[in-house]
C-alpha atoms as a PDB file:
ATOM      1  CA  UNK A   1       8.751  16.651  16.017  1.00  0.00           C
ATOM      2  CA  UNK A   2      11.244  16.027  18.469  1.00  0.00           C
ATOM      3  CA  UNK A   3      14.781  14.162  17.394  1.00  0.00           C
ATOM      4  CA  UNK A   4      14.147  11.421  19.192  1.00  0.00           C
ATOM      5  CA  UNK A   5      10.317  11.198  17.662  1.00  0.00           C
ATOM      6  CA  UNK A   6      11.932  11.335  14.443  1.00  0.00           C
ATOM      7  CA  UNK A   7      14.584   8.568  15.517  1.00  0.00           C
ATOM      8  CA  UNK A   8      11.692   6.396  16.200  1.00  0.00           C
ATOM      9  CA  UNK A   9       9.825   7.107  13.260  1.00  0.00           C
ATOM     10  CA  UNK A  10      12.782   6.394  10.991  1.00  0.00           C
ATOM     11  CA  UNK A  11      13.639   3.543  13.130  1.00  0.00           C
ATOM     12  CA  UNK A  12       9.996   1.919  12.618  1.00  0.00           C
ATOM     13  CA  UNK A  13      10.074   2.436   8.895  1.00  0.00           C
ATOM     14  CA  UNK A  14      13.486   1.050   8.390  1.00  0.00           C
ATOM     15  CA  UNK A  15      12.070  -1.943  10.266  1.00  0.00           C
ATOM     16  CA  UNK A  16       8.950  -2.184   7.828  1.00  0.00           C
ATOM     17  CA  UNK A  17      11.575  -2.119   4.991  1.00  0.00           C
ATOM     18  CA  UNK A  18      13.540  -5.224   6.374  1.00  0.00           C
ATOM     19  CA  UNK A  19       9.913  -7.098   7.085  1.00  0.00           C
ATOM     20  CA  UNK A  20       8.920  -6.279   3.556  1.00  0.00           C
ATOM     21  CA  UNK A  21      12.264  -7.800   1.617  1.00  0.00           C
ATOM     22  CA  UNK A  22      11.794 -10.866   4.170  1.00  0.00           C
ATOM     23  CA  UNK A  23       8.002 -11.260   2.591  1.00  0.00           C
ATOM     24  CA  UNK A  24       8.946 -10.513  -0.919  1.00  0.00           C
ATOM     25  CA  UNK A  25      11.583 -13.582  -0.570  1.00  0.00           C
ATOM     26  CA  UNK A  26       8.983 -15.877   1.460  1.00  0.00           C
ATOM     27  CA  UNK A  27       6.401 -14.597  -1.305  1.00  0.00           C
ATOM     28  CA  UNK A  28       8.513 -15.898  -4.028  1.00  0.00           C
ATOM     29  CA  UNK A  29       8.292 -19.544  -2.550  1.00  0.00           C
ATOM     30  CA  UNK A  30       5.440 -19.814  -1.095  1.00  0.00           C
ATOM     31  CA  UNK A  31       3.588 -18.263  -3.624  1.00  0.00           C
ATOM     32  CA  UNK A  32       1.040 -16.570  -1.358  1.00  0.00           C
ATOM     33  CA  UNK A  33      -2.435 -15.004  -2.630  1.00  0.00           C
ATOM     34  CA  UNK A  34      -4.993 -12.982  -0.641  1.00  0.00           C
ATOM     35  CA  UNK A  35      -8.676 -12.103  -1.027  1.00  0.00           C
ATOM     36  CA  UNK A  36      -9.257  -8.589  -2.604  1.00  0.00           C
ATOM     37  CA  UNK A  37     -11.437  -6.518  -0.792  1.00  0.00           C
ATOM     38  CA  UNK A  38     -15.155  -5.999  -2.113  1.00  0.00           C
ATOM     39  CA  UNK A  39     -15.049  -3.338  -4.451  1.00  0.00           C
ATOM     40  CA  UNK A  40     -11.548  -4.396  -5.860  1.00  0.00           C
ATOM     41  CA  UNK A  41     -12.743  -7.945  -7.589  1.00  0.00           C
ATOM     42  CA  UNK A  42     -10.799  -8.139 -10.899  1.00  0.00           C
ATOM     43  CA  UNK A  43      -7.959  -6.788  -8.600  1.00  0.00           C
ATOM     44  CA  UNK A  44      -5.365  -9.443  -6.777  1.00  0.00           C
ATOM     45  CA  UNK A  45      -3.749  -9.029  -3.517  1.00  0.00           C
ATOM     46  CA  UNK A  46      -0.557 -10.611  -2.373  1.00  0.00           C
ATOM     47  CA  UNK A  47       0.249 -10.376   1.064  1.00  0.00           C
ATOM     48  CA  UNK A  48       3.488  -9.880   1.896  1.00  0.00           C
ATOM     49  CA  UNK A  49       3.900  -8.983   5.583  1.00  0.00           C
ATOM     50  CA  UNK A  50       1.675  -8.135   8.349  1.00  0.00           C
ATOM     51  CA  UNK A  51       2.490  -7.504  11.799  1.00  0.00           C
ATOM     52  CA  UNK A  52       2.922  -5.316  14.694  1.00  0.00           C
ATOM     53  CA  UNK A  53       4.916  -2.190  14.787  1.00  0.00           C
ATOM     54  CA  UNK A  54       7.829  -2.699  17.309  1.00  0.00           C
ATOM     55  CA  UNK A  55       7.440  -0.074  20.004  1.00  0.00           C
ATOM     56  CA  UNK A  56       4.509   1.842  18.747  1.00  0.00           C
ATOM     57  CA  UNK A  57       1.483   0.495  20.406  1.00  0.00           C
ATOM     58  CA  UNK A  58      -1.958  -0.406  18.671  1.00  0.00           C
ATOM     59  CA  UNK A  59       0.050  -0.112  15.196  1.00  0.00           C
ATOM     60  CA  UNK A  60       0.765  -2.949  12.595  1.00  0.00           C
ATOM     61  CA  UNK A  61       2.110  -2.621   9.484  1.00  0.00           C
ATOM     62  CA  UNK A  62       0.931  -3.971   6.260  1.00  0.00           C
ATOM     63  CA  UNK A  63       2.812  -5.008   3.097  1.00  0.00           C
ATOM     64  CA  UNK A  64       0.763  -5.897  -0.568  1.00  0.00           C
ATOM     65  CA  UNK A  65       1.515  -6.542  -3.883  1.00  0.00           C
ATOM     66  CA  UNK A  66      -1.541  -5.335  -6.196  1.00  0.00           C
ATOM     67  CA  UNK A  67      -1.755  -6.793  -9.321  1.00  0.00           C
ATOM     68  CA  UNK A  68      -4.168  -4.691 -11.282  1.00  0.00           C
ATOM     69  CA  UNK A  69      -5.584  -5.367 -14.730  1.00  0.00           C
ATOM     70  CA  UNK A  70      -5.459  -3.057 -17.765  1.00  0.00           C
ATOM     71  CA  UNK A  71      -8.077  -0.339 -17.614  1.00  0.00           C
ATOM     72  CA  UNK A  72      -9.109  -1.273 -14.388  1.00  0.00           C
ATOM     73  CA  UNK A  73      -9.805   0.918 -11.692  1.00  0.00           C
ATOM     74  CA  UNK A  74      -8.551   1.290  -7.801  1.00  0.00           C
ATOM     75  CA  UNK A  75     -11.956   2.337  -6.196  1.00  0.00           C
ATOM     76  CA  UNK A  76     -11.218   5.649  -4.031  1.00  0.00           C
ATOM     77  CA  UNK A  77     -10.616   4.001  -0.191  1.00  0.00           C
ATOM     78  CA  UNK A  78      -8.476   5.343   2.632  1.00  0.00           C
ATOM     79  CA  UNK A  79      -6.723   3.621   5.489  1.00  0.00           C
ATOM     80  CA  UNK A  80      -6.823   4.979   9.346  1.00  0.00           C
ATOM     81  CA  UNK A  81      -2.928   5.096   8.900  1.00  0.00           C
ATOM     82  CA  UNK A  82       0.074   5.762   6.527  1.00  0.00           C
ATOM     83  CA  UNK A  83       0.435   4.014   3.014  1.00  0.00           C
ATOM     84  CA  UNK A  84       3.148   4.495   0.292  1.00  0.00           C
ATOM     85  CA  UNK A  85       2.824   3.166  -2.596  1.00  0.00           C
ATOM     86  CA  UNK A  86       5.707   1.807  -5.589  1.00  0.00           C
ATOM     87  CA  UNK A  87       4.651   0.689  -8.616  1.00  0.00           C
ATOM     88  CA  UNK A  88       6.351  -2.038  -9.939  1.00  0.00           C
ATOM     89  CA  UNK A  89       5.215  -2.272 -13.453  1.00  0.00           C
ATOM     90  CA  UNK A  90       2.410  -0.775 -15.589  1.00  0.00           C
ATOM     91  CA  UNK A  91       1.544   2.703 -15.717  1.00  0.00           C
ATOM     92  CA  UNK A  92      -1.237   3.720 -13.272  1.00  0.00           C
ATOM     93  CA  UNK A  93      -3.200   7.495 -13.373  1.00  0.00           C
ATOM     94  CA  UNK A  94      -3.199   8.086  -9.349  1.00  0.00           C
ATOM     95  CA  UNK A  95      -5.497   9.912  -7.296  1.00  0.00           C
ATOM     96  CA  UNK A  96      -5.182  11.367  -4.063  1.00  0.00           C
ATOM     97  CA  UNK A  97      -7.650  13.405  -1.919  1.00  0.00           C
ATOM     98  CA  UNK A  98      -6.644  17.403  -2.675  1.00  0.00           C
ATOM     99  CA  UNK A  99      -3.999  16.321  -4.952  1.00  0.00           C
ATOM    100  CA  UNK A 100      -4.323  16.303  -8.889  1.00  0.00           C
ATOM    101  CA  UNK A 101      -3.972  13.377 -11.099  1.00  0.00           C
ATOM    102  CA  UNK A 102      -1.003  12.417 -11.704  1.00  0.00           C
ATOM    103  CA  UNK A 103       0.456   9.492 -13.894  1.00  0.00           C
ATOM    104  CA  UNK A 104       2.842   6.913 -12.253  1.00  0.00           C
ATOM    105  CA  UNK A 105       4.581   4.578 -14.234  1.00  0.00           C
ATOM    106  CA  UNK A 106       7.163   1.264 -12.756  1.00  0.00           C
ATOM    107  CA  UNK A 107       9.837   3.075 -10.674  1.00  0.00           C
ATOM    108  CA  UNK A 108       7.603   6.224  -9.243  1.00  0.00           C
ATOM    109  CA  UNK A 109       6.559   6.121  -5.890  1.00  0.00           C
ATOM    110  CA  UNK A 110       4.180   8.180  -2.867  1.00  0.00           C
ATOM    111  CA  UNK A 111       2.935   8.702   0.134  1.00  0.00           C
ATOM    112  CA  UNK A 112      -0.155   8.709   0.872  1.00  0.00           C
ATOM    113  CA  UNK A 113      -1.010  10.477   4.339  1.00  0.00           C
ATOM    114  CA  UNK A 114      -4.073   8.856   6.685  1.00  0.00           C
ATOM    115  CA  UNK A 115      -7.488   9.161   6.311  1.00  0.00           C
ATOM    116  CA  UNK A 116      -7.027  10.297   2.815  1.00  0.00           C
ATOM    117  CA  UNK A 117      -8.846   9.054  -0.077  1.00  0.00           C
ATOM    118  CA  UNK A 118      -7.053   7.691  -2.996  1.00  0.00           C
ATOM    119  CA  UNK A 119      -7.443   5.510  -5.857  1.00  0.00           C
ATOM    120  CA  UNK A 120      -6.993   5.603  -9.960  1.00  0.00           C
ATOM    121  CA  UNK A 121      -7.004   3.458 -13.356  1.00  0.00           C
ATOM    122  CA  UNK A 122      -4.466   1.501 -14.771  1.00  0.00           C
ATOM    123  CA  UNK A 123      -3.849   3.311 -18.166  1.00  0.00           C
ATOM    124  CA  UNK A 124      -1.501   0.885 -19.312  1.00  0.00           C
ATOM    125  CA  UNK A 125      -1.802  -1.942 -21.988  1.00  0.00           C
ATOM    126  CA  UNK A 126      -0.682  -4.933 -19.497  1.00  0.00           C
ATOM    127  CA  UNK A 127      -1.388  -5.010 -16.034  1.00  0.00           C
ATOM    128  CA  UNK A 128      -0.185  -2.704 -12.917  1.00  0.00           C
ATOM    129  CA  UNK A 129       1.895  -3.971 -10.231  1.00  0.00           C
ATOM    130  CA  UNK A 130       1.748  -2.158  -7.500  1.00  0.00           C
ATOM    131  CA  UNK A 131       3.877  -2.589  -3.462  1.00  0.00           C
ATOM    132  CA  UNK A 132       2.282  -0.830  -1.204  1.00  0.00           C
ATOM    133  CA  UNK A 133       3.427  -0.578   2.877  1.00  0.00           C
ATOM    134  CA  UNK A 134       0.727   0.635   5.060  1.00  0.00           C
ATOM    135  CA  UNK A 135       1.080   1.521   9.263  1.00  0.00           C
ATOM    136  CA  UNK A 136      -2.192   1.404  10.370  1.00  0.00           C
ATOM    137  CA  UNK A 137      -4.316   1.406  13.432  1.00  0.00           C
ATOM    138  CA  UNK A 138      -5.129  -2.218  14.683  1.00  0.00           C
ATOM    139  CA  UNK A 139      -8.603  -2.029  16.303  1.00  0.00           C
ATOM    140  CA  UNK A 140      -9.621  -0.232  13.269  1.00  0.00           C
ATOM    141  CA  UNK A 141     -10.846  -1.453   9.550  1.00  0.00           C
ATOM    142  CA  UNK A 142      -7.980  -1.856   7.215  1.00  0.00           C
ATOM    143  CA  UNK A 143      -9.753  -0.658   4.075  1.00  0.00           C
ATOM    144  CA  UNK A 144     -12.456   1.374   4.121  1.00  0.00           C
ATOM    145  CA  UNK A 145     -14.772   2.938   0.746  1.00  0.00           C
ATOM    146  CA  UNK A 146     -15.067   6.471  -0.299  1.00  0.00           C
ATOM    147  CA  UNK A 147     -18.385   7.044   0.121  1.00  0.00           C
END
């Protein structure tokens, strides 16, 4: 990757990061709740921020709050783009396609590369809430199942 590729890159993710803390403040207000995806029913889904990537064509980035119950379970999906996740509370036992298990609690954080399956259970006693930033194709599905 080129410096200037890399300039970019870090330039369009320091961008999502501003977009993000501007939703998390308008979220507080306005109190905003999405519809979770089929598959994800006892989960809920706060958007945050959604909207094109500045300079990067056919791009859009994607900001969430999950709020997942005790013992429930992320179905294994995958995104045609980027995600990274940071779990806000709870304690959640992650999974990510050719990665092993591995136990996040409020405070951890990852990336999850595209096209890669992931998922997991919250093991926690109270619910897990989760931010998670996705750069994703436009003319493609946002969410799609593990099948």
């Amino acid at each position: 990757m080129s410096a200037r590729s890399r300039t970019r890159t870090l330039s369009a993710f320091a961008a999502s990061l501003v977009l993000v803390a501007v939703g998390l403040m308008c979220a507080q207000y306005a109190g905003a709740q999405g519809d979770a995806p089929s598959g994800f029913s006892s989960n809920k889904v706060i958007p945050l921020v959604r909207a094109d990537l500045t300079g990067v064509p056919n791009r859009q980035v994607i900001a969430n709050i999950y709020e997942v119950p005790a013992g429930a379970m992320v179905p294994r999906h995958f995104h045609h783009g980027d995600e990274f996740h940071f779990v806000l509370a709870g304690e959640w036992a992650a999974e990510v396609e050719g990665r092993p298990m591995h136990l996040m609690k409020a405070g951890d954080s990852q990336y999850v590369p595209r096209e890669l399956w992931h998922g997991g259970r919250v093991v926690s006693s109270g619910p897990m809430r989760l931010l998670g930033i996705m750069i994703v194709e436009k003319d493609k599905p946002i969410i799609e199942m593990k099948k």
